[in-house]
C-alpha atoms as a PDB file:
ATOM      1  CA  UNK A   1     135.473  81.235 137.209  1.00  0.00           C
ATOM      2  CA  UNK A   2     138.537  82.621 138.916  1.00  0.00           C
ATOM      3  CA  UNK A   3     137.450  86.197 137.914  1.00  0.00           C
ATOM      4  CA  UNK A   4     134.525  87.896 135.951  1.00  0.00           C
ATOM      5  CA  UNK A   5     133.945  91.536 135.658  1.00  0.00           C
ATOM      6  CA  UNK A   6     132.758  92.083 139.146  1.00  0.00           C
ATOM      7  CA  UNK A   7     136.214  90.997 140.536  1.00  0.00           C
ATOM      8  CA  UNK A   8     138.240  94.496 138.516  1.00  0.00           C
ATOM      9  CA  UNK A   9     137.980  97.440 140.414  1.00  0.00           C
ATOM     10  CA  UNK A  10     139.475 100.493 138.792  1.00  0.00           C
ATOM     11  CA  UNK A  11     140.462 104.010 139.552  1.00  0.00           C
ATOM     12  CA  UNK A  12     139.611 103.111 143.166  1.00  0.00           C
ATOM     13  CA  UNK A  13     139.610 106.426 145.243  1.00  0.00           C
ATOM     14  CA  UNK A  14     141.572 104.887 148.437  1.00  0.00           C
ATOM     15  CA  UNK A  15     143.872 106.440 150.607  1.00  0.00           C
ATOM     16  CA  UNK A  16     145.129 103.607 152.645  1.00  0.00           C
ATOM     17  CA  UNK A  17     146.474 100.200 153.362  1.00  0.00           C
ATOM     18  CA  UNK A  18     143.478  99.244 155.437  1.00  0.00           C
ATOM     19  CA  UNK A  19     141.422 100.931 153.764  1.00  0.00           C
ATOM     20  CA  UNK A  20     141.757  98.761 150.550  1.00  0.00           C
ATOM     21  CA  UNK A  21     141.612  95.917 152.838  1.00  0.00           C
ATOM     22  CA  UNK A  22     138.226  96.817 153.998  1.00  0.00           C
ATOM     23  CA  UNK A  23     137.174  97.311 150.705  1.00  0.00           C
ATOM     24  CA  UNK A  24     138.273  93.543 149.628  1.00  0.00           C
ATOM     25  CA  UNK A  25     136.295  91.949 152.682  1.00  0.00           C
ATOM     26  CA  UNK A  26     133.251  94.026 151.901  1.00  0.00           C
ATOM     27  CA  UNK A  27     133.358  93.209 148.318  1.00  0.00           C
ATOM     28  CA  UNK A  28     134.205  89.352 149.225  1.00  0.00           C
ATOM     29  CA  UNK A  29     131.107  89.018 151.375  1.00  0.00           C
ATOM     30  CA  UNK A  30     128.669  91.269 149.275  1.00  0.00           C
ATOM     31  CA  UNK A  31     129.817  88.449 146.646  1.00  0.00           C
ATOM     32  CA  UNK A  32     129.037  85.233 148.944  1.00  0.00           C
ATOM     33  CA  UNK A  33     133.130  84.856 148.746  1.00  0.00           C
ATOM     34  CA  UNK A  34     133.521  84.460 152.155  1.00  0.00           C
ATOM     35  CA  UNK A  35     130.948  83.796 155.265  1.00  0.00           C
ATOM     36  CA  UNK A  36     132.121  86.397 157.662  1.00  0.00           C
ATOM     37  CA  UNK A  37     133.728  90.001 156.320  1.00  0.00           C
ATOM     38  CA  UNK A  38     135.237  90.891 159.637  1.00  0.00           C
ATOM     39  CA  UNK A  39     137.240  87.501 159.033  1.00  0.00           C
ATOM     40  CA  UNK A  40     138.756  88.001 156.362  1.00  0.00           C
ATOM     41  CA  UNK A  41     139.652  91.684 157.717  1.00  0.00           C
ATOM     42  CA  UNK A  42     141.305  90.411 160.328  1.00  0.00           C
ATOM     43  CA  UNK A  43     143.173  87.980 158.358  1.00  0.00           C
ATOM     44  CA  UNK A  44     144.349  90.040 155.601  1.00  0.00           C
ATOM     45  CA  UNK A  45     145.594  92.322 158.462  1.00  0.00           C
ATOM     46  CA  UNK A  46     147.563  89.026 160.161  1.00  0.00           C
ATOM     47  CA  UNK A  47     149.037  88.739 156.698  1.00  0.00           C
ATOM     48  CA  UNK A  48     150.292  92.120 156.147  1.00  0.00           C
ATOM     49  CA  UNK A  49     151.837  91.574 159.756  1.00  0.00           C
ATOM     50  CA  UNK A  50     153.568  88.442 159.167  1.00  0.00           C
ATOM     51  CA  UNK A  51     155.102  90.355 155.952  1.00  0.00           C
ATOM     52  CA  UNK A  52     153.593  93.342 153.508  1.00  0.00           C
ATOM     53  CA  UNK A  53     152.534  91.732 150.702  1.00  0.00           C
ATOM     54  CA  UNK A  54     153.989  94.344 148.164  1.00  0.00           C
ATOM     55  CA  UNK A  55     155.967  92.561 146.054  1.00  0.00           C
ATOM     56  CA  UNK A  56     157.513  95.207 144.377  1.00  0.00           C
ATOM     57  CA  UNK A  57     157.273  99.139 143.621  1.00  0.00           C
ATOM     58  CA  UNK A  58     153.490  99.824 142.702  1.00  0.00           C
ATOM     59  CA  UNK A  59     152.306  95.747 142.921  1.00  0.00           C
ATOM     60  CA  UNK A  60     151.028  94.347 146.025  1.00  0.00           C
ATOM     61  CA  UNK A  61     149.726  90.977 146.142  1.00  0.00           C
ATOM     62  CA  UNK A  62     147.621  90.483 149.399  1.00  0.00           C
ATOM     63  CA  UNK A  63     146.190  86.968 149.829  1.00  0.00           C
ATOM     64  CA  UNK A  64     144.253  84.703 152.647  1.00  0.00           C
ATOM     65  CA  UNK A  65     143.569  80.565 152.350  1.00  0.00           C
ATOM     66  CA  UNK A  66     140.758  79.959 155.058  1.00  0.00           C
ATOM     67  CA  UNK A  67     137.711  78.470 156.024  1.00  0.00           C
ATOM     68  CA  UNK A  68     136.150  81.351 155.781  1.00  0.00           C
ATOM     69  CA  UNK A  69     136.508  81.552 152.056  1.00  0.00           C
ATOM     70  CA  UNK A  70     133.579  79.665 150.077  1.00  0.00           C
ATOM     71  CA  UNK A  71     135.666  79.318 146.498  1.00  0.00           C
ATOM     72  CA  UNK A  72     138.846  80.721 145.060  1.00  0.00           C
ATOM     73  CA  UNK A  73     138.662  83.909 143.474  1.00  0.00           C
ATOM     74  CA  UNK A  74     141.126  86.924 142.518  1.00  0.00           C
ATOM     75  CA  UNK A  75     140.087  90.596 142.598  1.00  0.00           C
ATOM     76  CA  UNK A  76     141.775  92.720 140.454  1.00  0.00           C
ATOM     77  CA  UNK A  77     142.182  96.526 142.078  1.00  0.00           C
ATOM     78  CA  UNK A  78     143.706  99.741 140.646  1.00  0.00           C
ATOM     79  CA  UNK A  79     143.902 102.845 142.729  1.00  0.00           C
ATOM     80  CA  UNK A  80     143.453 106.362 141.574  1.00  0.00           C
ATOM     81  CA  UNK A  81     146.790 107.261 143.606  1.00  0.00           C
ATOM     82  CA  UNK A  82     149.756 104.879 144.665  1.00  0.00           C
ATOM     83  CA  UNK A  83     149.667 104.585 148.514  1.00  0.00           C
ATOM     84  CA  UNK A  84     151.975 103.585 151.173  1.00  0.00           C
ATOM     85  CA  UNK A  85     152.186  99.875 151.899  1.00  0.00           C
ATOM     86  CA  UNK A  86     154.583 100.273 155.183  1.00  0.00           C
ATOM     87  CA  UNK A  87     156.685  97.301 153.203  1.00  0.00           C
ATOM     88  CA  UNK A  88     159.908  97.101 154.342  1.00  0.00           C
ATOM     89  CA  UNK A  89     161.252  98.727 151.071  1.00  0.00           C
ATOM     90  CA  UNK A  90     159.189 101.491 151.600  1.00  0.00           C
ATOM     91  CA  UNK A  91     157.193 100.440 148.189  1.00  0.00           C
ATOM     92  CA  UNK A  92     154.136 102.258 147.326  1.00  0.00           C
ATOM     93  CA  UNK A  93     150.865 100.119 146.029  1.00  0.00           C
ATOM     94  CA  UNK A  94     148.482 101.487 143.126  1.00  0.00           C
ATOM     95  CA  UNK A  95     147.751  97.677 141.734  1.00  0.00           C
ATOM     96  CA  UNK A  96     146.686  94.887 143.885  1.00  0.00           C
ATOM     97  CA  UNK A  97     146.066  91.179 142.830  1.00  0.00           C
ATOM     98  CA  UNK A  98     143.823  89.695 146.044  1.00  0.00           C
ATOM     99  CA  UNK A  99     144.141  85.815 145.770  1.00  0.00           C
ATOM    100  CA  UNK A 100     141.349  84.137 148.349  1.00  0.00           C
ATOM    101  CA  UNK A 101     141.378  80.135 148.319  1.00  0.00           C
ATOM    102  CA  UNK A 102     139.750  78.076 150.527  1.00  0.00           C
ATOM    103  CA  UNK A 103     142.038  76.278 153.520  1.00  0.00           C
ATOM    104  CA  UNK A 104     140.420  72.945 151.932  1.00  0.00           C
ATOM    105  CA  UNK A 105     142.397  71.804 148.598  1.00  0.00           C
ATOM    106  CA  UNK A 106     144.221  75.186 149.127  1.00  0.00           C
ATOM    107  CA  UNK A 107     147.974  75.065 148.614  1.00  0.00           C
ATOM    108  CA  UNK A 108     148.233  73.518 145.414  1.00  0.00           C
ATOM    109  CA  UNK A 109     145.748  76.301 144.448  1.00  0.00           C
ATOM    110  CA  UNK A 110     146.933  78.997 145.975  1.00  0.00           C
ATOM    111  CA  UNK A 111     150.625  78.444 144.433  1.00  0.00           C
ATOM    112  CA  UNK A 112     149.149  78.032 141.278  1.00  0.00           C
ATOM    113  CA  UNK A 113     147.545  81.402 141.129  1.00  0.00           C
ATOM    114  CA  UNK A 114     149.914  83.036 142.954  1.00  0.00           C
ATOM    115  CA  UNK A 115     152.540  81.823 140.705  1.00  0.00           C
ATOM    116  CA  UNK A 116     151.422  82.784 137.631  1.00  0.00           C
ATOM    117  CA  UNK A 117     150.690  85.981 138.657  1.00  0.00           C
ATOM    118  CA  UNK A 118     153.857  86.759 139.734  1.00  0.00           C
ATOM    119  CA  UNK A 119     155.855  85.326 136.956  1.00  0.00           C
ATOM    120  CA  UNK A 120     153.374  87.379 134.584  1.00  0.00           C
ATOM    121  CA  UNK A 121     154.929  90.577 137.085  1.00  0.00           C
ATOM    122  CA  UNK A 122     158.076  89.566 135.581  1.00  0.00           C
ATOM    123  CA  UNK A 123     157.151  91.008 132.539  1.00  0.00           C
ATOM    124  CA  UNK A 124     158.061  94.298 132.085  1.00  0.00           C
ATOM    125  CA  UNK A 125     154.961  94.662 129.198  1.00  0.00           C
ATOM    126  CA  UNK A 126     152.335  92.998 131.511  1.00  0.00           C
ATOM    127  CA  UNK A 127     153.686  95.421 134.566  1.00  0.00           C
ATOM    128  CA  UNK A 128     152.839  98.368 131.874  1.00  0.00           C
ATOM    129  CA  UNK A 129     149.678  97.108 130.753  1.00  0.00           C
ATOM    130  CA  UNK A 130     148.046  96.656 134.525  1.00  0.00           C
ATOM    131  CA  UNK A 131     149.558 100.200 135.083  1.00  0.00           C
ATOM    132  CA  UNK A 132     148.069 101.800 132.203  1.00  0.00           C
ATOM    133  CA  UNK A 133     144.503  99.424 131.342  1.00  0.00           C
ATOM    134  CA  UNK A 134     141.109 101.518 131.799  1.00  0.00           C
ATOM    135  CA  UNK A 135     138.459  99.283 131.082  1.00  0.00           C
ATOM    136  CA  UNK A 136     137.643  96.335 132.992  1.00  0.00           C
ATOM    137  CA  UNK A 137     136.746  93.860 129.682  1.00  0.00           C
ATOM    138  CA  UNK A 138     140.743  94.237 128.583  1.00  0.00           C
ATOM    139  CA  UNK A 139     142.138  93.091 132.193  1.00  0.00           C
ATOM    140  CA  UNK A 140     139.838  90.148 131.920  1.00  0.00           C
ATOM    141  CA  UNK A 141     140.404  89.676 128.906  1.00  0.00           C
ATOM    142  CA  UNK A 142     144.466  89.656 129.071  1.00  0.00           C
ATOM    143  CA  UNK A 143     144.048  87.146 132.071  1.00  0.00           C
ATOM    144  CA  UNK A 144     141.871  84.765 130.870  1.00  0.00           C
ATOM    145  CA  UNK A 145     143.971  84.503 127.582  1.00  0.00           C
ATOM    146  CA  UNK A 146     147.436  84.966 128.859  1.00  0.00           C
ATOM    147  CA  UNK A 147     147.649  84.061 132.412  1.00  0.00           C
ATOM    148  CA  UNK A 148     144.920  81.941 133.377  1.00  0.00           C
ATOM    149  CA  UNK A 149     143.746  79.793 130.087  1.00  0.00           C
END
């Protein structure tokens, strides 16, 4: 399964871009996602370097395809605050959609996901919903049935 509820994080008390990125390696190796955390750190951070993955005011989509990652999976995170993403639009991030895909098999993947959550982001309703949802059961629930069925 692409996500369950162990993969929604919300009201996360974070006050910084690497911050949340440490969180997401922790989490990914606590879960068996990945074989090294400090990896996936690192790459997340080479990432952000090549380009901010903010994709627009409030939504940041930070992703890695490696062989460090054992099986695809998305984390869904909502801060407490919005936080600065050092984009170059200056966007602040308060929801994050972390795609991880394995380098093996991984393009096809990866697009896949990473398409259909950003045509989803499109949507001025879904952009609302992921803004506003408190409880972990209705984000899984919207994805499964709406982006990911």
């Amino acid at each position: 399964m692409l996500i369950d509820e162990n993969q929604v994080f919300l009201n996360l008390d974070l006050e910084k871009k690497e911050e949340v990125l440490k969180f997401i390696s922790n989490k990914a190796f606590e879960m068996n996602i990945v074989e090294s955390e400090e990896r996936l750190l690192k790459e997340l951070i080479e990432r952000e370097e090549k380009y901010p993955t903010a994709v627009e005011e409030l939504i940041a989509i930070p992703h890695s395809k490696s062989t460090n990652i054992k099986e695809a999976k998305l984390f869904f995170i909502k801060l407490k605050n919005k936080i600065d993403w050092n984009s170059p639009d200056n966007y602040k991030v308060k929801v994050l959609f972390t795609i991880l895909v394995p380098e093996s098999g991984a393009q096809n993947e990866h697009i896949a996901i990473l398409s259909k959550v950003a045509v989803n982001l499109l949507e001025e309703d879904f952009q609302n919903f992921i803004l506003e949802v408190e409880d972990k059961n209705q984000i899984i629930n919207y994805l499964k049935e709406n982006i990911f069925n």
